[in-house]
N, C-alpha and C. Protein backbone atom coordinates (compact mmCIF):
# COMPACT_ATOMS: atom_id res chain seq x y z
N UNK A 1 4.88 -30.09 22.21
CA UNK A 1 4.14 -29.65 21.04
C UNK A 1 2.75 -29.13 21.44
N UNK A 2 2.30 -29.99 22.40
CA UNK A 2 0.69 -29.09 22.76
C UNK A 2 0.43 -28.23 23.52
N UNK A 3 1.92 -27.22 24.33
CA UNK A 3 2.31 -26.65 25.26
C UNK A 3 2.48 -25.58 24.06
N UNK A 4 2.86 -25.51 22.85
CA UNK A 4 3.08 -24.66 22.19
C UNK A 4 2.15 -23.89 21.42
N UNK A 5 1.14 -25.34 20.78
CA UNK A 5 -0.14 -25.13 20.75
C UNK A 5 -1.56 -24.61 21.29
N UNK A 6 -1.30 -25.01 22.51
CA UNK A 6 -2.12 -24.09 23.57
C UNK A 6 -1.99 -22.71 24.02
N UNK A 7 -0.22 -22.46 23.98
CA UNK A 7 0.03 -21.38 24.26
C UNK A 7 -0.51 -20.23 22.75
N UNK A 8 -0.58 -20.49 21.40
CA UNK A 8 -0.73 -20.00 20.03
C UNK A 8 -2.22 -19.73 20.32
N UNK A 9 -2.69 -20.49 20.80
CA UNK A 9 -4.53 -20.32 21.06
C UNK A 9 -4.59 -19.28 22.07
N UNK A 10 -3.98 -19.63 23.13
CA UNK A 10 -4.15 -18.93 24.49
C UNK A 10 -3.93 -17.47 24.31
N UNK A 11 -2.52 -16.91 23.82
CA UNK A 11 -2.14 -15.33 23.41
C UNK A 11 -2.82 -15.08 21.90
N UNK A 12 -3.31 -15.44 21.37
CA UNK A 12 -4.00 -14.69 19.82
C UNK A 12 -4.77 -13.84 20.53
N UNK A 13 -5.96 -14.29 21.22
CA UNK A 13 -7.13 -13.12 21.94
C UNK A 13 -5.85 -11.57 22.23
N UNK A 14 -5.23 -12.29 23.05
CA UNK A 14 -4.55 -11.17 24.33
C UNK A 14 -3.78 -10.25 22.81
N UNK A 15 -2.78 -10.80 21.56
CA UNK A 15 -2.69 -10.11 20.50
C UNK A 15 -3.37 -8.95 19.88
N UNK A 16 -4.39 -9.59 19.77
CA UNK A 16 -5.73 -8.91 18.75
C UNK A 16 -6.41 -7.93 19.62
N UNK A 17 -6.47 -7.63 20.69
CA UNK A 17 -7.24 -6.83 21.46
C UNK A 17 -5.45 -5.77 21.55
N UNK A 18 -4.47 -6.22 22.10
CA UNK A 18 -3.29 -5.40 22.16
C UNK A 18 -3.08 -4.28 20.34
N UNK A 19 -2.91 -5.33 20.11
CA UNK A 19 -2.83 -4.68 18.68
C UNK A 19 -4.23 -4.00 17.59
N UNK A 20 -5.09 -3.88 18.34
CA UNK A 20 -6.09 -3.07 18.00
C UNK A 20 -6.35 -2.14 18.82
N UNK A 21 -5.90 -2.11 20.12
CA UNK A 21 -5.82 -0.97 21.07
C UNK A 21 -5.32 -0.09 21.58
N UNK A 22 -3.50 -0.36 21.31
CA UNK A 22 -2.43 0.26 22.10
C UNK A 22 -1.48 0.46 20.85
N UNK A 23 -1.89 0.61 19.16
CA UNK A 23 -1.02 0.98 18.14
C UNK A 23 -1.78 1.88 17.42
N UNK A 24 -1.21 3.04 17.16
CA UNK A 24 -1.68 4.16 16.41
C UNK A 24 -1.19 3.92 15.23
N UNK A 25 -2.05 4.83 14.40
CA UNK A 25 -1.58 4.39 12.98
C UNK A 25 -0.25 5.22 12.47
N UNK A 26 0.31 4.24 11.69
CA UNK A 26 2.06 5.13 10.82
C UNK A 26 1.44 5.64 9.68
N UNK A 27 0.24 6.02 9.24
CA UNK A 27 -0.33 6.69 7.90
C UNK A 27 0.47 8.32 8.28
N UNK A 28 1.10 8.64 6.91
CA UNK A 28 1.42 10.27 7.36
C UNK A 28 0.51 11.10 6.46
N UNK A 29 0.00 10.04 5.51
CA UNK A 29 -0.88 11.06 4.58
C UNK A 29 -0.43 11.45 3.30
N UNK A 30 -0.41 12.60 2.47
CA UNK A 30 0.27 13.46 1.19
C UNK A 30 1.44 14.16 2.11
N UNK A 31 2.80 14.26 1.47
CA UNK A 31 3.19 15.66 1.93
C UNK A 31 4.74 15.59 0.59
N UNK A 32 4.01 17.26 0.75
CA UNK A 32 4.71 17.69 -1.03
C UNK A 32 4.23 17.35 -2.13
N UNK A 33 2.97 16.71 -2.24
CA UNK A 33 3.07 16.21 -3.52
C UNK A 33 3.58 14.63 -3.33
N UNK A 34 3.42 14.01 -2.59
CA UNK A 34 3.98 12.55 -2.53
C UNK A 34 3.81 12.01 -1.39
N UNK A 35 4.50 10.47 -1.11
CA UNK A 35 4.13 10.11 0.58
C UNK A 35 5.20 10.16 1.39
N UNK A 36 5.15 10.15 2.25
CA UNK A 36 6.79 9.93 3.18
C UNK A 36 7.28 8.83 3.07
N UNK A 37 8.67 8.84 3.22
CA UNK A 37 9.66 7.92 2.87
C UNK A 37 9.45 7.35 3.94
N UNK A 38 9.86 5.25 3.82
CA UNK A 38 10.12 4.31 5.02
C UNK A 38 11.06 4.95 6.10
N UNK A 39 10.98 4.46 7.25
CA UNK A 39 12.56 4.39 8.05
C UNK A 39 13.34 3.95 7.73
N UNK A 40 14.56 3.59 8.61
CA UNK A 40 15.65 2.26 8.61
C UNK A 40 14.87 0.97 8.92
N UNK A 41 13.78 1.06 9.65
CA UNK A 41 13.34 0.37 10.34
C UNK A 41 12.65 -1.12 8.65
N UNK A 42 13.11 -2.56 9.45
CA UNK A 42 12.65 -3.13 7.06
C UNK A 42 11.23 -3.63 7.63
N UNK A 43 10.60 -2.43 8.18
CA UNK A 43 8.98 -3.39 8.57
C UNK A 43 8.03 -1.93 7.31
N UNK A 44 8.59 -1.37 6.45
CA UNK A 44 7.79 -0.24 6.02
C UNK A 44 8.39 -0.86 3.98
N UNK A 45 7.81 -0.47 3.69
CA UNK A 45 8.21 -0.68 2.31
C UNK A 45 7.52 0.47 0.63
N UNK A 46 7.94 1.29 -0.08
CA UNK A 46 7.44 2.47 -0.43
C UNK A 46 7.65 2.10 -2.06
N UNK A 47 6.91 2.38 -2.74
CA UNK A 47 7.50 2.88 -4.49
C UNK A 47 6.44 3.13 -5.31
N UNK A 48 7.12 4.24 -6.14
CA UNK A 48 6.43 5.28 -7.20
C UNK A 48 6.52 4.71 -8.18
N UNK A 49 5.34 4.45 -9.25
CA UNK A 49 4.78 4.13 -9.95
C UNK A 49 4.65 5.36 -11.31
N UNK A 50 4.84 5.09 -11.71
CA UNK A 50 5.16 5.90 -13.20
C UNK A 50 4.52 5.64 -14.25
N UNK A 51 3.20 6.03 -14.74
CA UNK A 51 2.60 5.11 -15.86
C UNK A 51 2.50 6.29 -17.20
N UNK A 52 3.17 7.14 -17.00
CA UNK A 52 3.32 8.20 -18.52
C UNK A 52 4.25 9.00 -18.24
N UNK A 53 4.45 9.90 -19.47
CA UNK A 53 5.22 11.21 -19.41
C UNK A 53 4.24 12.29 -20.17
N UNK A 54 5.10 13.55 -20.25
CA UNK A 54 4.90 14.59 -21.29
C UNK A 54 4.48 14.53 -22.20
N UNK A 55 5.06 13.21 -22.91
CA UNK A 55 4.91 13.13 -24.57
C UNK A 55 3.67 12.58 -24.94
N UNK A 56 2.98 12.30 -24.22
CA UNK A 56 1.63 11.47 -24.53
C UNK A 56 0.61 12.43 -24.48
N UNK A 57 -0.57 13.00 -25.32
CA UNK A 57 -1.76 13.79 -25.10
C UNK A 57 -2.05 13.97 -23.87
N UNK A 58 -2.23 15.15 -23.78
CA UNK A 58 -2.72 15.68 -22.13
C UNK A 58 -4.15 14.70 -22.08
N UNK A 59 -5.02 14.72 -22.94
CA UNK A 59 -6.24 14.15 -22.69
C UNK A 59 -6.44 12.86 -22.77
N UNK A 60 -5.43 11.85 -23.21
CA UNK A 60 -5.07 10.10 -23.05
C UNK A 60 -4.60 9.80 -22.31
N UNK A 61 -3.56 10.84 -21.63
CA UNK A 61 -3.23 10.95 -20.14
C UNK A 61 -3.85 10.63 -19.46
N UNK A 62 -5.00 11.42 -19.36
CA UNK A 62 -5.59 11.84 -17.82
C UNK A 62 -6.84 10.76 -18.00
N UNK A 63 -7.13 10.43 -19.15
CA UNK A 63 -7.94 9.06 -19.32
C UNK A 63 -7.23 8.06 -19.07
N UNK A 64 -5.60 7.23 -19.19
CA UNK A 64 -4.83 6.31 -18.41
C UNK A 64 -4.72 6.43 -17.08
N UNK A 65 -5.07 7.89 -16.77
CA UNK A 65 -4.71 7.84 -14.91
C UNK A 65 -5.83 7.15 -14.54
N UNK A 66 -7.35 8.12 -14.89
CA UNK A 66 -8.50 7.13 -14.48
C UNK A 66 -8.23 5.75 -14.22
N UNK A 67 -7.68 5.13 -15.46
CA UNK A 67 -8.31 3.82 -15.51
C UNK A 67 -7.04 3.12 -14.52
N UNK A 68 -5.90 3.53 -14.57
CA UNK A 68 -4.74 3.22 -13.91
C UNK A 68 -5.21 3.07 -12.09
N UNK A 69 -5.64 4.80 -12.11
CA UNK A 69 -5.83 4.30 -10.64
C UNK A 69 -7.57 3.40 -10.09
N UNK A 70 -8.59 3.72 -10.88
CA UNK A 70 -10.19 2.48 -10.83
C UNK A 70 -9.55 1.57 -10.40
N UNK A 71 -8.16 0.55 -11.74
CA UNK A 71 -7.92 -0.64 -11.66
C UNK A 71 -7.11 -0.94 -10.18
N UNK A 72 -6.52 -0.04 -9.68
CA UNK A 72 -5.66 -0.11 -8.31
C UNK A 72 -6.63 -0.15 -7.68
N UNK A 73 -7.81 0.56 -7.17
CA UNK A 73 -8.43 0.34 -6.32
C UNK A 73 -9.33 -0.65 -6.15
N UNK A 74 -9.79 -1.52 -7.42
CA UNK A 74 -10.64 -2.21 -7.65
C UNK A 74 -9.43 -3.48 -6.87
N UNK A 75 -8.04 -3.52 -7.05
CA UNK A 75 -7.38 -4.83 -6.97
C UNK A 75 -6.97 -4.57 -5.27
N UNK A 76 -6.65 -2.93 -4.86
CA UNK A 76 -6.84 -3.08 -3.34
C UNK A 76 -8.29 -3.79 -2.78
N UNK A 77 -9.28 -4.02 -3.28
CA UNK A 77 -10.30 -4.14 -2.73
C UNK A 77 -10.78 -5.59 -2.49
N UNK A 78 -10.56 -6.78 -3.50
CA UNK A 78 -9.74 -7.63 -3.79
C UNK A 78 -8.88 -8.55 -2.59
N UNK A 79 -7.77 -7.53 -1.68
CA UNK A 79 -7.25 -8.04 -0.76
C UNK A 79 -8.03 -8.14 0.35
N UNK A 80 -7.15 -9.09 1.19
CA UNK A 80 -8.29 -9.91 1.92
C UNK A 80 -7.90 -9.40 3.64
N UNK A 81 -9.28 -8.90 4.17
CA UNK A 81 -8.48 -8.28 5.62
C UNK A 81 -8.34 -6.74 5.70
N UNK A 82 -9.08 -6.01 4.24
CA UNK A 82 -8.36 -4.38 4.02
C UNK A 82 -9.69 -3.98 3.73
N UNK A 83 -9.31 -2.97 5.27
CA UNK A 83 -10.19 -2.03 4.87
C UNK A 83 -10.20 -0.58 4.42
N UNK A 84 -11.16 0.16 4.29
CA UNK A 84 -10.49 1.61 4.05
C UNK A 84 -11.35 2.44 5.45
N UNK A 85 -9.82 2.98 5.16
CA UNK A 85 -9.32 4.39 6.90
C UNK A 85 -10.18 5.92 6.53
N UNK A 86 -9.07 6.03 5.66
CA UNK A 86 -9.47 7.43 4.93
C UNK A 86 -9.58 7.58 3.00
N UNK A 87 -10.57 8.10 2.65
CA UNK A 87 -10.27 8.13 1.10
C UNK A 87 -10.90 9.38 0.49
N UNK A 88 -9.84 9.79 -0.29
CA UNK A 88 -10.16 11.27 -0.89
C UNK A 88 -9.81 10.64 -2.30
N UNK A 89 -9.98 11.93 -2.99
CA UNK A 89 -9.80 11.75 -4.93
C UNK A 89 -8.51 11.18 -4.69
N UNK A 90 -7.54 11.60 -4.57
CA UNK A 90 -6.29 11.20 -5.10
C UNK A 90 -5.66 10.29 -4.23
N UNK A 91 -6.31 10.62 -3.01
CA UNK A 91 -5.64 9.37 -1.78
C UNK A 91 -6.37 8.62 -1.06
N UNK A 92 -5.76 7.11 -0.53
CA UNK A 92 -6.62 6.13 0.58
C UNK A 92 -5.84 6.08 1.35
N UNK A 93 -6.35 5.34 2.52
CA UNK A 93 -5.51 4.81 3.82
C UNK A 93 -6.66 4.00 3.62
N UNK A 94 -5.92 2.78 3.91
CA UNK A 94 -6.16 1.08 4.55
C UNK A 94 -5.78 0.42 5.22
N UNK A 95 -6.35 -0.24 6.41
CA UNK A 95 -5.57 -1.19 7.25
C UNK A 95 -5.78 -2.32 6.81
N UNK A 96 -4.95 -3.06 6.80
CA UNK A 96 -4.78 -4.79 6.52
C UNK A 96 -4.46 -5.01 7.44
N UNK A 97 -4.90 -6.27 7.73
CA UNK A 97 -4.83 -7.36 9.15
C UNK A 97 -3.99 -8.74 8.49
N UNK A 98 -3.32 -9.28 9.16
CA UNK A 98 -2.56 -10.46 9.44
C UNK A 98 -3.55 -11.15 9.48
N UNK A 99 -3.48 -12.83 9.00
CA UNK A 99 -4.44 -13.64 9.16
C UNK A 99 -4.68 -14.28 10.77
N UNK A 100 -3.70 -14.72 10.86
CA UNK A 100 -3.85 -15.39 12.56
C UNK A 100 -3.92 -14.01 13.46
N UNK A 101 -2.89 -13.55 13.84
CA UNK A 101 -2.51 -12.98 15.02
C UNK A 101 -3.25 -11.30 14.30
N UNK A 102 -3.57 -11.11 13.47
CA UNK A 102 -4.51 -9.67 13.46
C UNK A 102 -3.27 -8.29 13.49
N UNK A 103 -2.19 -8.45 13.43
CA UNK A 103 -1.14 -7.18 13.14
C UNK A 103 -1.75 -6.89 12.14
N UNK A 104 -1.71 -5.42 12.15
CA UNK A 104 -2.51 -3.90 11.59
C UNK A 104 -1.21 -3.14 10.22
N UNK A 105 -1.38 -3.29 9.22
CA UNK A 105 -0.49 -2.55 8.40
C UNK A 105 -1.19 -1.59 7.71
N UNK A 106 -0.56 -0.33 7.65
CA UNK A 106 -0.87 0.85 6.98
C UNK A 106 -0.65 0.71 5.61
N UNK A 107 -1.59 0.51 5.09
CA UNK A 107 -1.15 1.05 3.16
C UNK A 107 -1.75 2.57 2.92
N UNK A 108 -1.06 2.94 2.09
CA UNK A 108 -1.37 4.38 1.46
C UNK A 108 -0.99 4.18 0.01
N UNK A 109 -1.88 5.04 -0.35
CA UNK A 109 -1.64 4.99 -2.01
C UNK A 109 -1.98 6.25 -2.50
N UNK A 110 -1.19 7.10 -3.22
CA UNK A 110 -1.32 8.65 -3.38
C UNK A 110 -1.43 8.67 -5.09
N UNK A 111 -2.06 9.16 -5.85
CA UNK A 111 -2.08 9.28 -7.13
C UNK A 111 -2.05 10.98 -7.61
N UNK A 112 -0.70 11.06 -7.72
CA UNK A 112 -0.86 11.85 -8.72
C UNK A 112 -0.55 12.62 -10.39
N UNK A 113 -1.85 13.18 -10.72
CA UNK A 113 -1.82 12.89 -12.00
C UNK A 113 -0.65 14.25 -12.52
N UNK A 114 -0.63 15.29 -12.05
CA UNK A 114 0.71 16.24 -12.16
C UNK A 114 2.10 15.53 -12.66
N UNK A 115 2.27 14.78 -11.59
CA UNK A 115 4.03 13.82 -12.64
C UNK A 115 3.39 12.70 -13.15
N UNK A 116 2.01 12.16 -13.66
CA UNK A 116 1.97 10.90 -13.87
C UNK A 116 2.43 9.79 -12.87
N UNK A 117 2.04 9.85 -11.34
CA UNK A 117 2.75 8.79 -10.69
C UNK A 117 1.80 8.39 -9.74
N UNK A 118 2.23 6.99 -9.21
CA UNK A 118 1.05 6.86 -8.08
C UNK A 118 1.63 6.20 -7.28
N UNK A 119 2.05 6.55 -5.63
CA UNK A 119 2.64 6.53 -5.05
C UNK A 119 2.12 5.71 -3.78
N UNK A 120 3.14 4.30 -3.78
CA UNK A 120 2.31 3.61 -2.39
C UNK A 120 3.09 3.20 -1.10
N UNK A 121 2.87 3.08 -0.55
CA UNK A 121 3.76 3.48 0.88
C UNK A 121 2.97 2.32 2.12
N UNK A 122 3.66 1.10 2.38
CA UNK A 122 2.57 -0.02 3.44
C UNK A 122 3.85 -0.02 4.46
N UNK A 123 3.22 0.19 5.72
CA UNK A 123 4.25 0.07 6.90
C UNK A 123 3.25 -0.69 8.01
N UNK A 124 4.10 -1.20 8.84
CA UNK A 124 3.73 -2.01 9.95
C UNK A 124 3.47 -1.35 10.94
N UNK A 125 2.30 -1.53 11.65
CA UNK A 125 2.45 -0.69 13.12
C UNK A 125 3.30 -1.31 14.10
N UNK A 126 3.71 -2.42 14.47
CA UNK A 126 4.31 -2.62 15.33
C UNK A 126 5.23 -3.68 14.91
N UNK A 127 6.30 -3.95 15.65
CA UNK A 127 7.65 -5.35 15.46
C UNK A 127 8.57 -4.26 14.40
N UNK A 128 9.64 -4.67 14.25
CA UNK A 128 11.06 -4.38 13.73
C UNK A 128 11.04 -5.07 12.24
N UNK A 129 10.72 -6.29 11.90
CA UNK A 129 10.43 -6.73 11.01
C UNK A 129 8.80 -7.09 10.31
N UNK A 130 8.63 -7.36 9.05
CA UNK A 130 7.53 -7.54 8.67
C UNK A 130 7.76 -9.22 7.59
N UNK A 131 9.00 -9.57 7.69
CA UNK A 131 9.30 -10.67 6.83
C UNK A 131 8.76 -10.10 5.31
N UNK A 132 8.79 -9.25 4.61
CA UNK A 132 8.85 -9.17 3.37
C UNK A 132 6.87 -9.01 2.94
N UNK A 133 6.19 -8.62 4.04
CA UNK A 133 4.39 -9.08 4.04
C UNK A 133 4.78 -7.30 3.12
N UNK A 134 4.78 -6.06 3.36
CA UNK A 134 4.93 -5.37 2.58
C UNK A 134 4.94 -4.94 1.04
N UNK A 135 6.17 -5.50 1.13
CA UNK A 135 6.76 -5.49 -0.16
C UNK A 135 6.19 -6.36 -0.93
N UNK A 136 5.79 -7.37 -0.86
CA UNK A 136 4.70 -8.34 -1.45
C UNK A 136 3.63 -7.72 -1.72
N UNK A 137 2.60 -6.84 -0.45
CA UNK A 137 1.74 -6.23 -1.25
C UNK A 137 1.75 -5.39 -2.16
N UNK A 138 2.41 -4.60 -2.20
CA UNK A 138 2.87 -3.61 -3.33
C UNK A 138 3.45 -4.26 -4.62
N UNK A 139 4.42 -4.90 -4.67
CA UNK A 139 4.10 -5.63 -5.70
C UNK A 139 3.34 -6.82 -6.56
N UNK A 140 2.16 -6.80 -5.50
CA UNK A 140 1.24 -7.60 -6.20
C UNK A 140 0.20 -6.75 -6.81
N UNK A 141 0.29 -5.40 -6.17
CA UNK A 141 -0.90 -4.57 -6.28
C UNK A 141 -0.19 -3.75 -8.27
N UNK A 142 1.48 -3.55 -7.83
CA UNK A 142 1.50 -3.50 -9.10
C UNK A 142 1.58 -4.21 -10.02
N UNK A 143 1.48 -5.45 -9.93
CA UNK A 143 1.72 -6.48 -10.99
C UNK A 143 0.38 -6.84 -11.62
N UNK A 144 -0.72 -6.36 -10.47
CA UNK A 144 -2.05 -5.96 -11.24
C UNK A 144 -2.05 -5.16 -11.75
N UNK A 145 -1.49 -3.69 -12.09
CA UNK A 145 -1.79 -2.64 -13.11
C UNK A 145 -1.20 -3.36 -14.37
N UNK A 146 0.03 -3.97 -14.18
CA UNK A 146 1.10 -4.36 -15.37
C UNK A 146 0.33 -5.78 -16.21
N UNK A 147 -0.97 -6.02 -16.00
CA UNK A 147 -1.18 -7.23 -16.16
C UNK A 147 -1.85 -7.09 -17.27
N UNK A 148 -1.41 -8.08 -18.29
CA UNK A 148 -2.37 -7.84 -19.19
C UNK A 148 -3.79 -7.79 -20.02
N UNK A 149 -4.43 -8.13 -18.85
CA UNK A 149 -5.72 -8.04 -18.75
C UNK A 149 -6.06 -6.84 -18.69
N UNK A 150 -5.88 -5.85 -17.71
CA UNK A 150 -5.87 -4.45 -17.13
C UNK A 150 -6.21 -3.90 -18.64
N UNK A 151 -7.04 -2.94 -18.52
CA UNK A 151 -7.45 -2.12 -20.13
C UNK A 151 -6.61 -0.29 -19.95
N UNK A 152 -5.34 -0.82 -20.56
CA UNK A 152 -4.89 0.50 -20.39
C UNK A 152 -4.03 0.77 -21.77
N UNK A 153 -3.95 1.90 -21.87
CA UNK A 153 -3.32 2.23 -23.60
C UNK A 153 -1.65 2.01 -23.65
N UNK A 154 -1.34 1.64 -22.14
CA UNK A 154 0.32 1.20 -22.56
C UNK A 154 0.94 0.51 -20.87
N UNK A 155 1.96 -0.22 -21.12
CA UNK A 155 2.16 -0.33 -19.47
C UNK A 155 3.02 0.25 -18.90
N UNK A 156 3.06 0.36 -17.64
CA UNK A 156 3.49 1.49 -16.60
C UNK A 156 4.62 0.68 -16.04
N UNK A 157 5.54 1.62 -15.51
CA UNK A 157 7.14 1.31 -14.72
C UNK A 157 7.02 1.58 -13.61
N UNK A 158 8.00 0.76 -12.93
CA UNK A 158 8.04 1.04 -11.47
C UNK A 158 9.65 1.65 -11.18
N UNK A 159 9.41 3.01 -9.90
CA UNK A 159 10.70 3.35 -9.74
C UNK A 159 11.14 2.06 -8.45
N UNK A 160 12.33 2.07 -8.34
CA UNK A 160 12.37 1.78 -6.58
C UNK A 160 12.79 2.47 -5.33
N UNK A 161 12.65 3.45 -5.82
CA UNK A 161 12.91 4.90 -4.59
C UNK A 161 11.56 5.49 -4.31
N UNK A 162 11.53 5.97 -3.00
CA UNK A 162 10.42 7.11 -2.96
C UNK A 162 10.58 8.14 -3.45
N UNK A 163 9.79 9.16 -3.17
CA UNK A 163 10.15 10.50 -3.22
C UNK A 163 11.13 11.02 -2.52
N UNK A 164 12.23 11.74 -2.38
CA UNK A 164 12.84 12.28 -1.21
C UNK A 164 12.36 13.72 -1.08
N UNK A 165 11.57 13.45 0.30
CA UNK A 165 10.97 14.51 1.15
C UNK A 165 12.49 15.56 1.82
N UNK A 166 12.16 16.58 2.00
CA UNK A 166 13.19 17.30 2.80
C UNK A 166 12.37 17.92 3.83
């Protein structure tokens, strides 16, 4: 047991310097109008967010996107370990860190107000698996828009597909 323990102390350093040095980021950015789809690989996890249509005033619209996407960023900000990479109007990149061992995950979050959607996309830089750390963030991040606290004029759906890029 203290052979195992020592060893958990001993490789974290040698981790955290590896995995801040020798992994580039999986951010791909916008493309088309949306983000790129996961791999096969279950360490990436993706879904579009839908909070209107057509039928609603162009101008209550685009006042729900505001507040739709403020409240997303205010609840990315919130998480613990995330920082921001890159951030434009409609898009961020963030790395989140693992608590112990410091593994680096890409979130992206793309908003756009054209289909009403806001599109988030968290992948792992490194390992085959992520045990489900992904998909958890994303749906915690949407279960903050859906919450009813959130000040928005109606609540928003989630797809579970990405976009399909060609």
């Amino acid at each position: 047991m203290f052979i195992i323990f020592f060893l958990l102390i001993a490789v974290r350093p040698l981790l955290l310097y590896a995995n801040s040095r020798f992994t580039n980021s999986r951010a791909k950015g916008v493309l088309d109008a949306g983000l790129a789809e996961c791999s096969v690989r279950p360490n990436c996890f993706c879904r579009n967010h839908f909070y209107g249509d057509n039928t609603f005033d162009a101008e209550k619209l685009t006042e729900t996107a505001r507040q739709h996407w403020s409240t997303l960023l205010e609840a990315v900000a919130r998480l613990p370990r995330t920082t921001v990479v890159k951030a434009e109007d409609n898009y961020v990149h963030y790395e989140a860190r693992s608590f112990y061992f410091g593994f680096i995950d890409d979130l992206e979050l793309f908003h756009n107000e054209g289909d009403s959607c806001i599109y988030f996309r968290s992948e792992s830089r490194v390992g085959y698996s992520d045990l489900g750390v992904n998909e958890r963030r994303i749906t915690k991040l949407i279960q903050e828009l859906n919450s009813p606290t959130a000040d928005h004029t109606f609540l928003p759906n989630s797809q579970p597909n990405c976009q399909t890029l060609d």
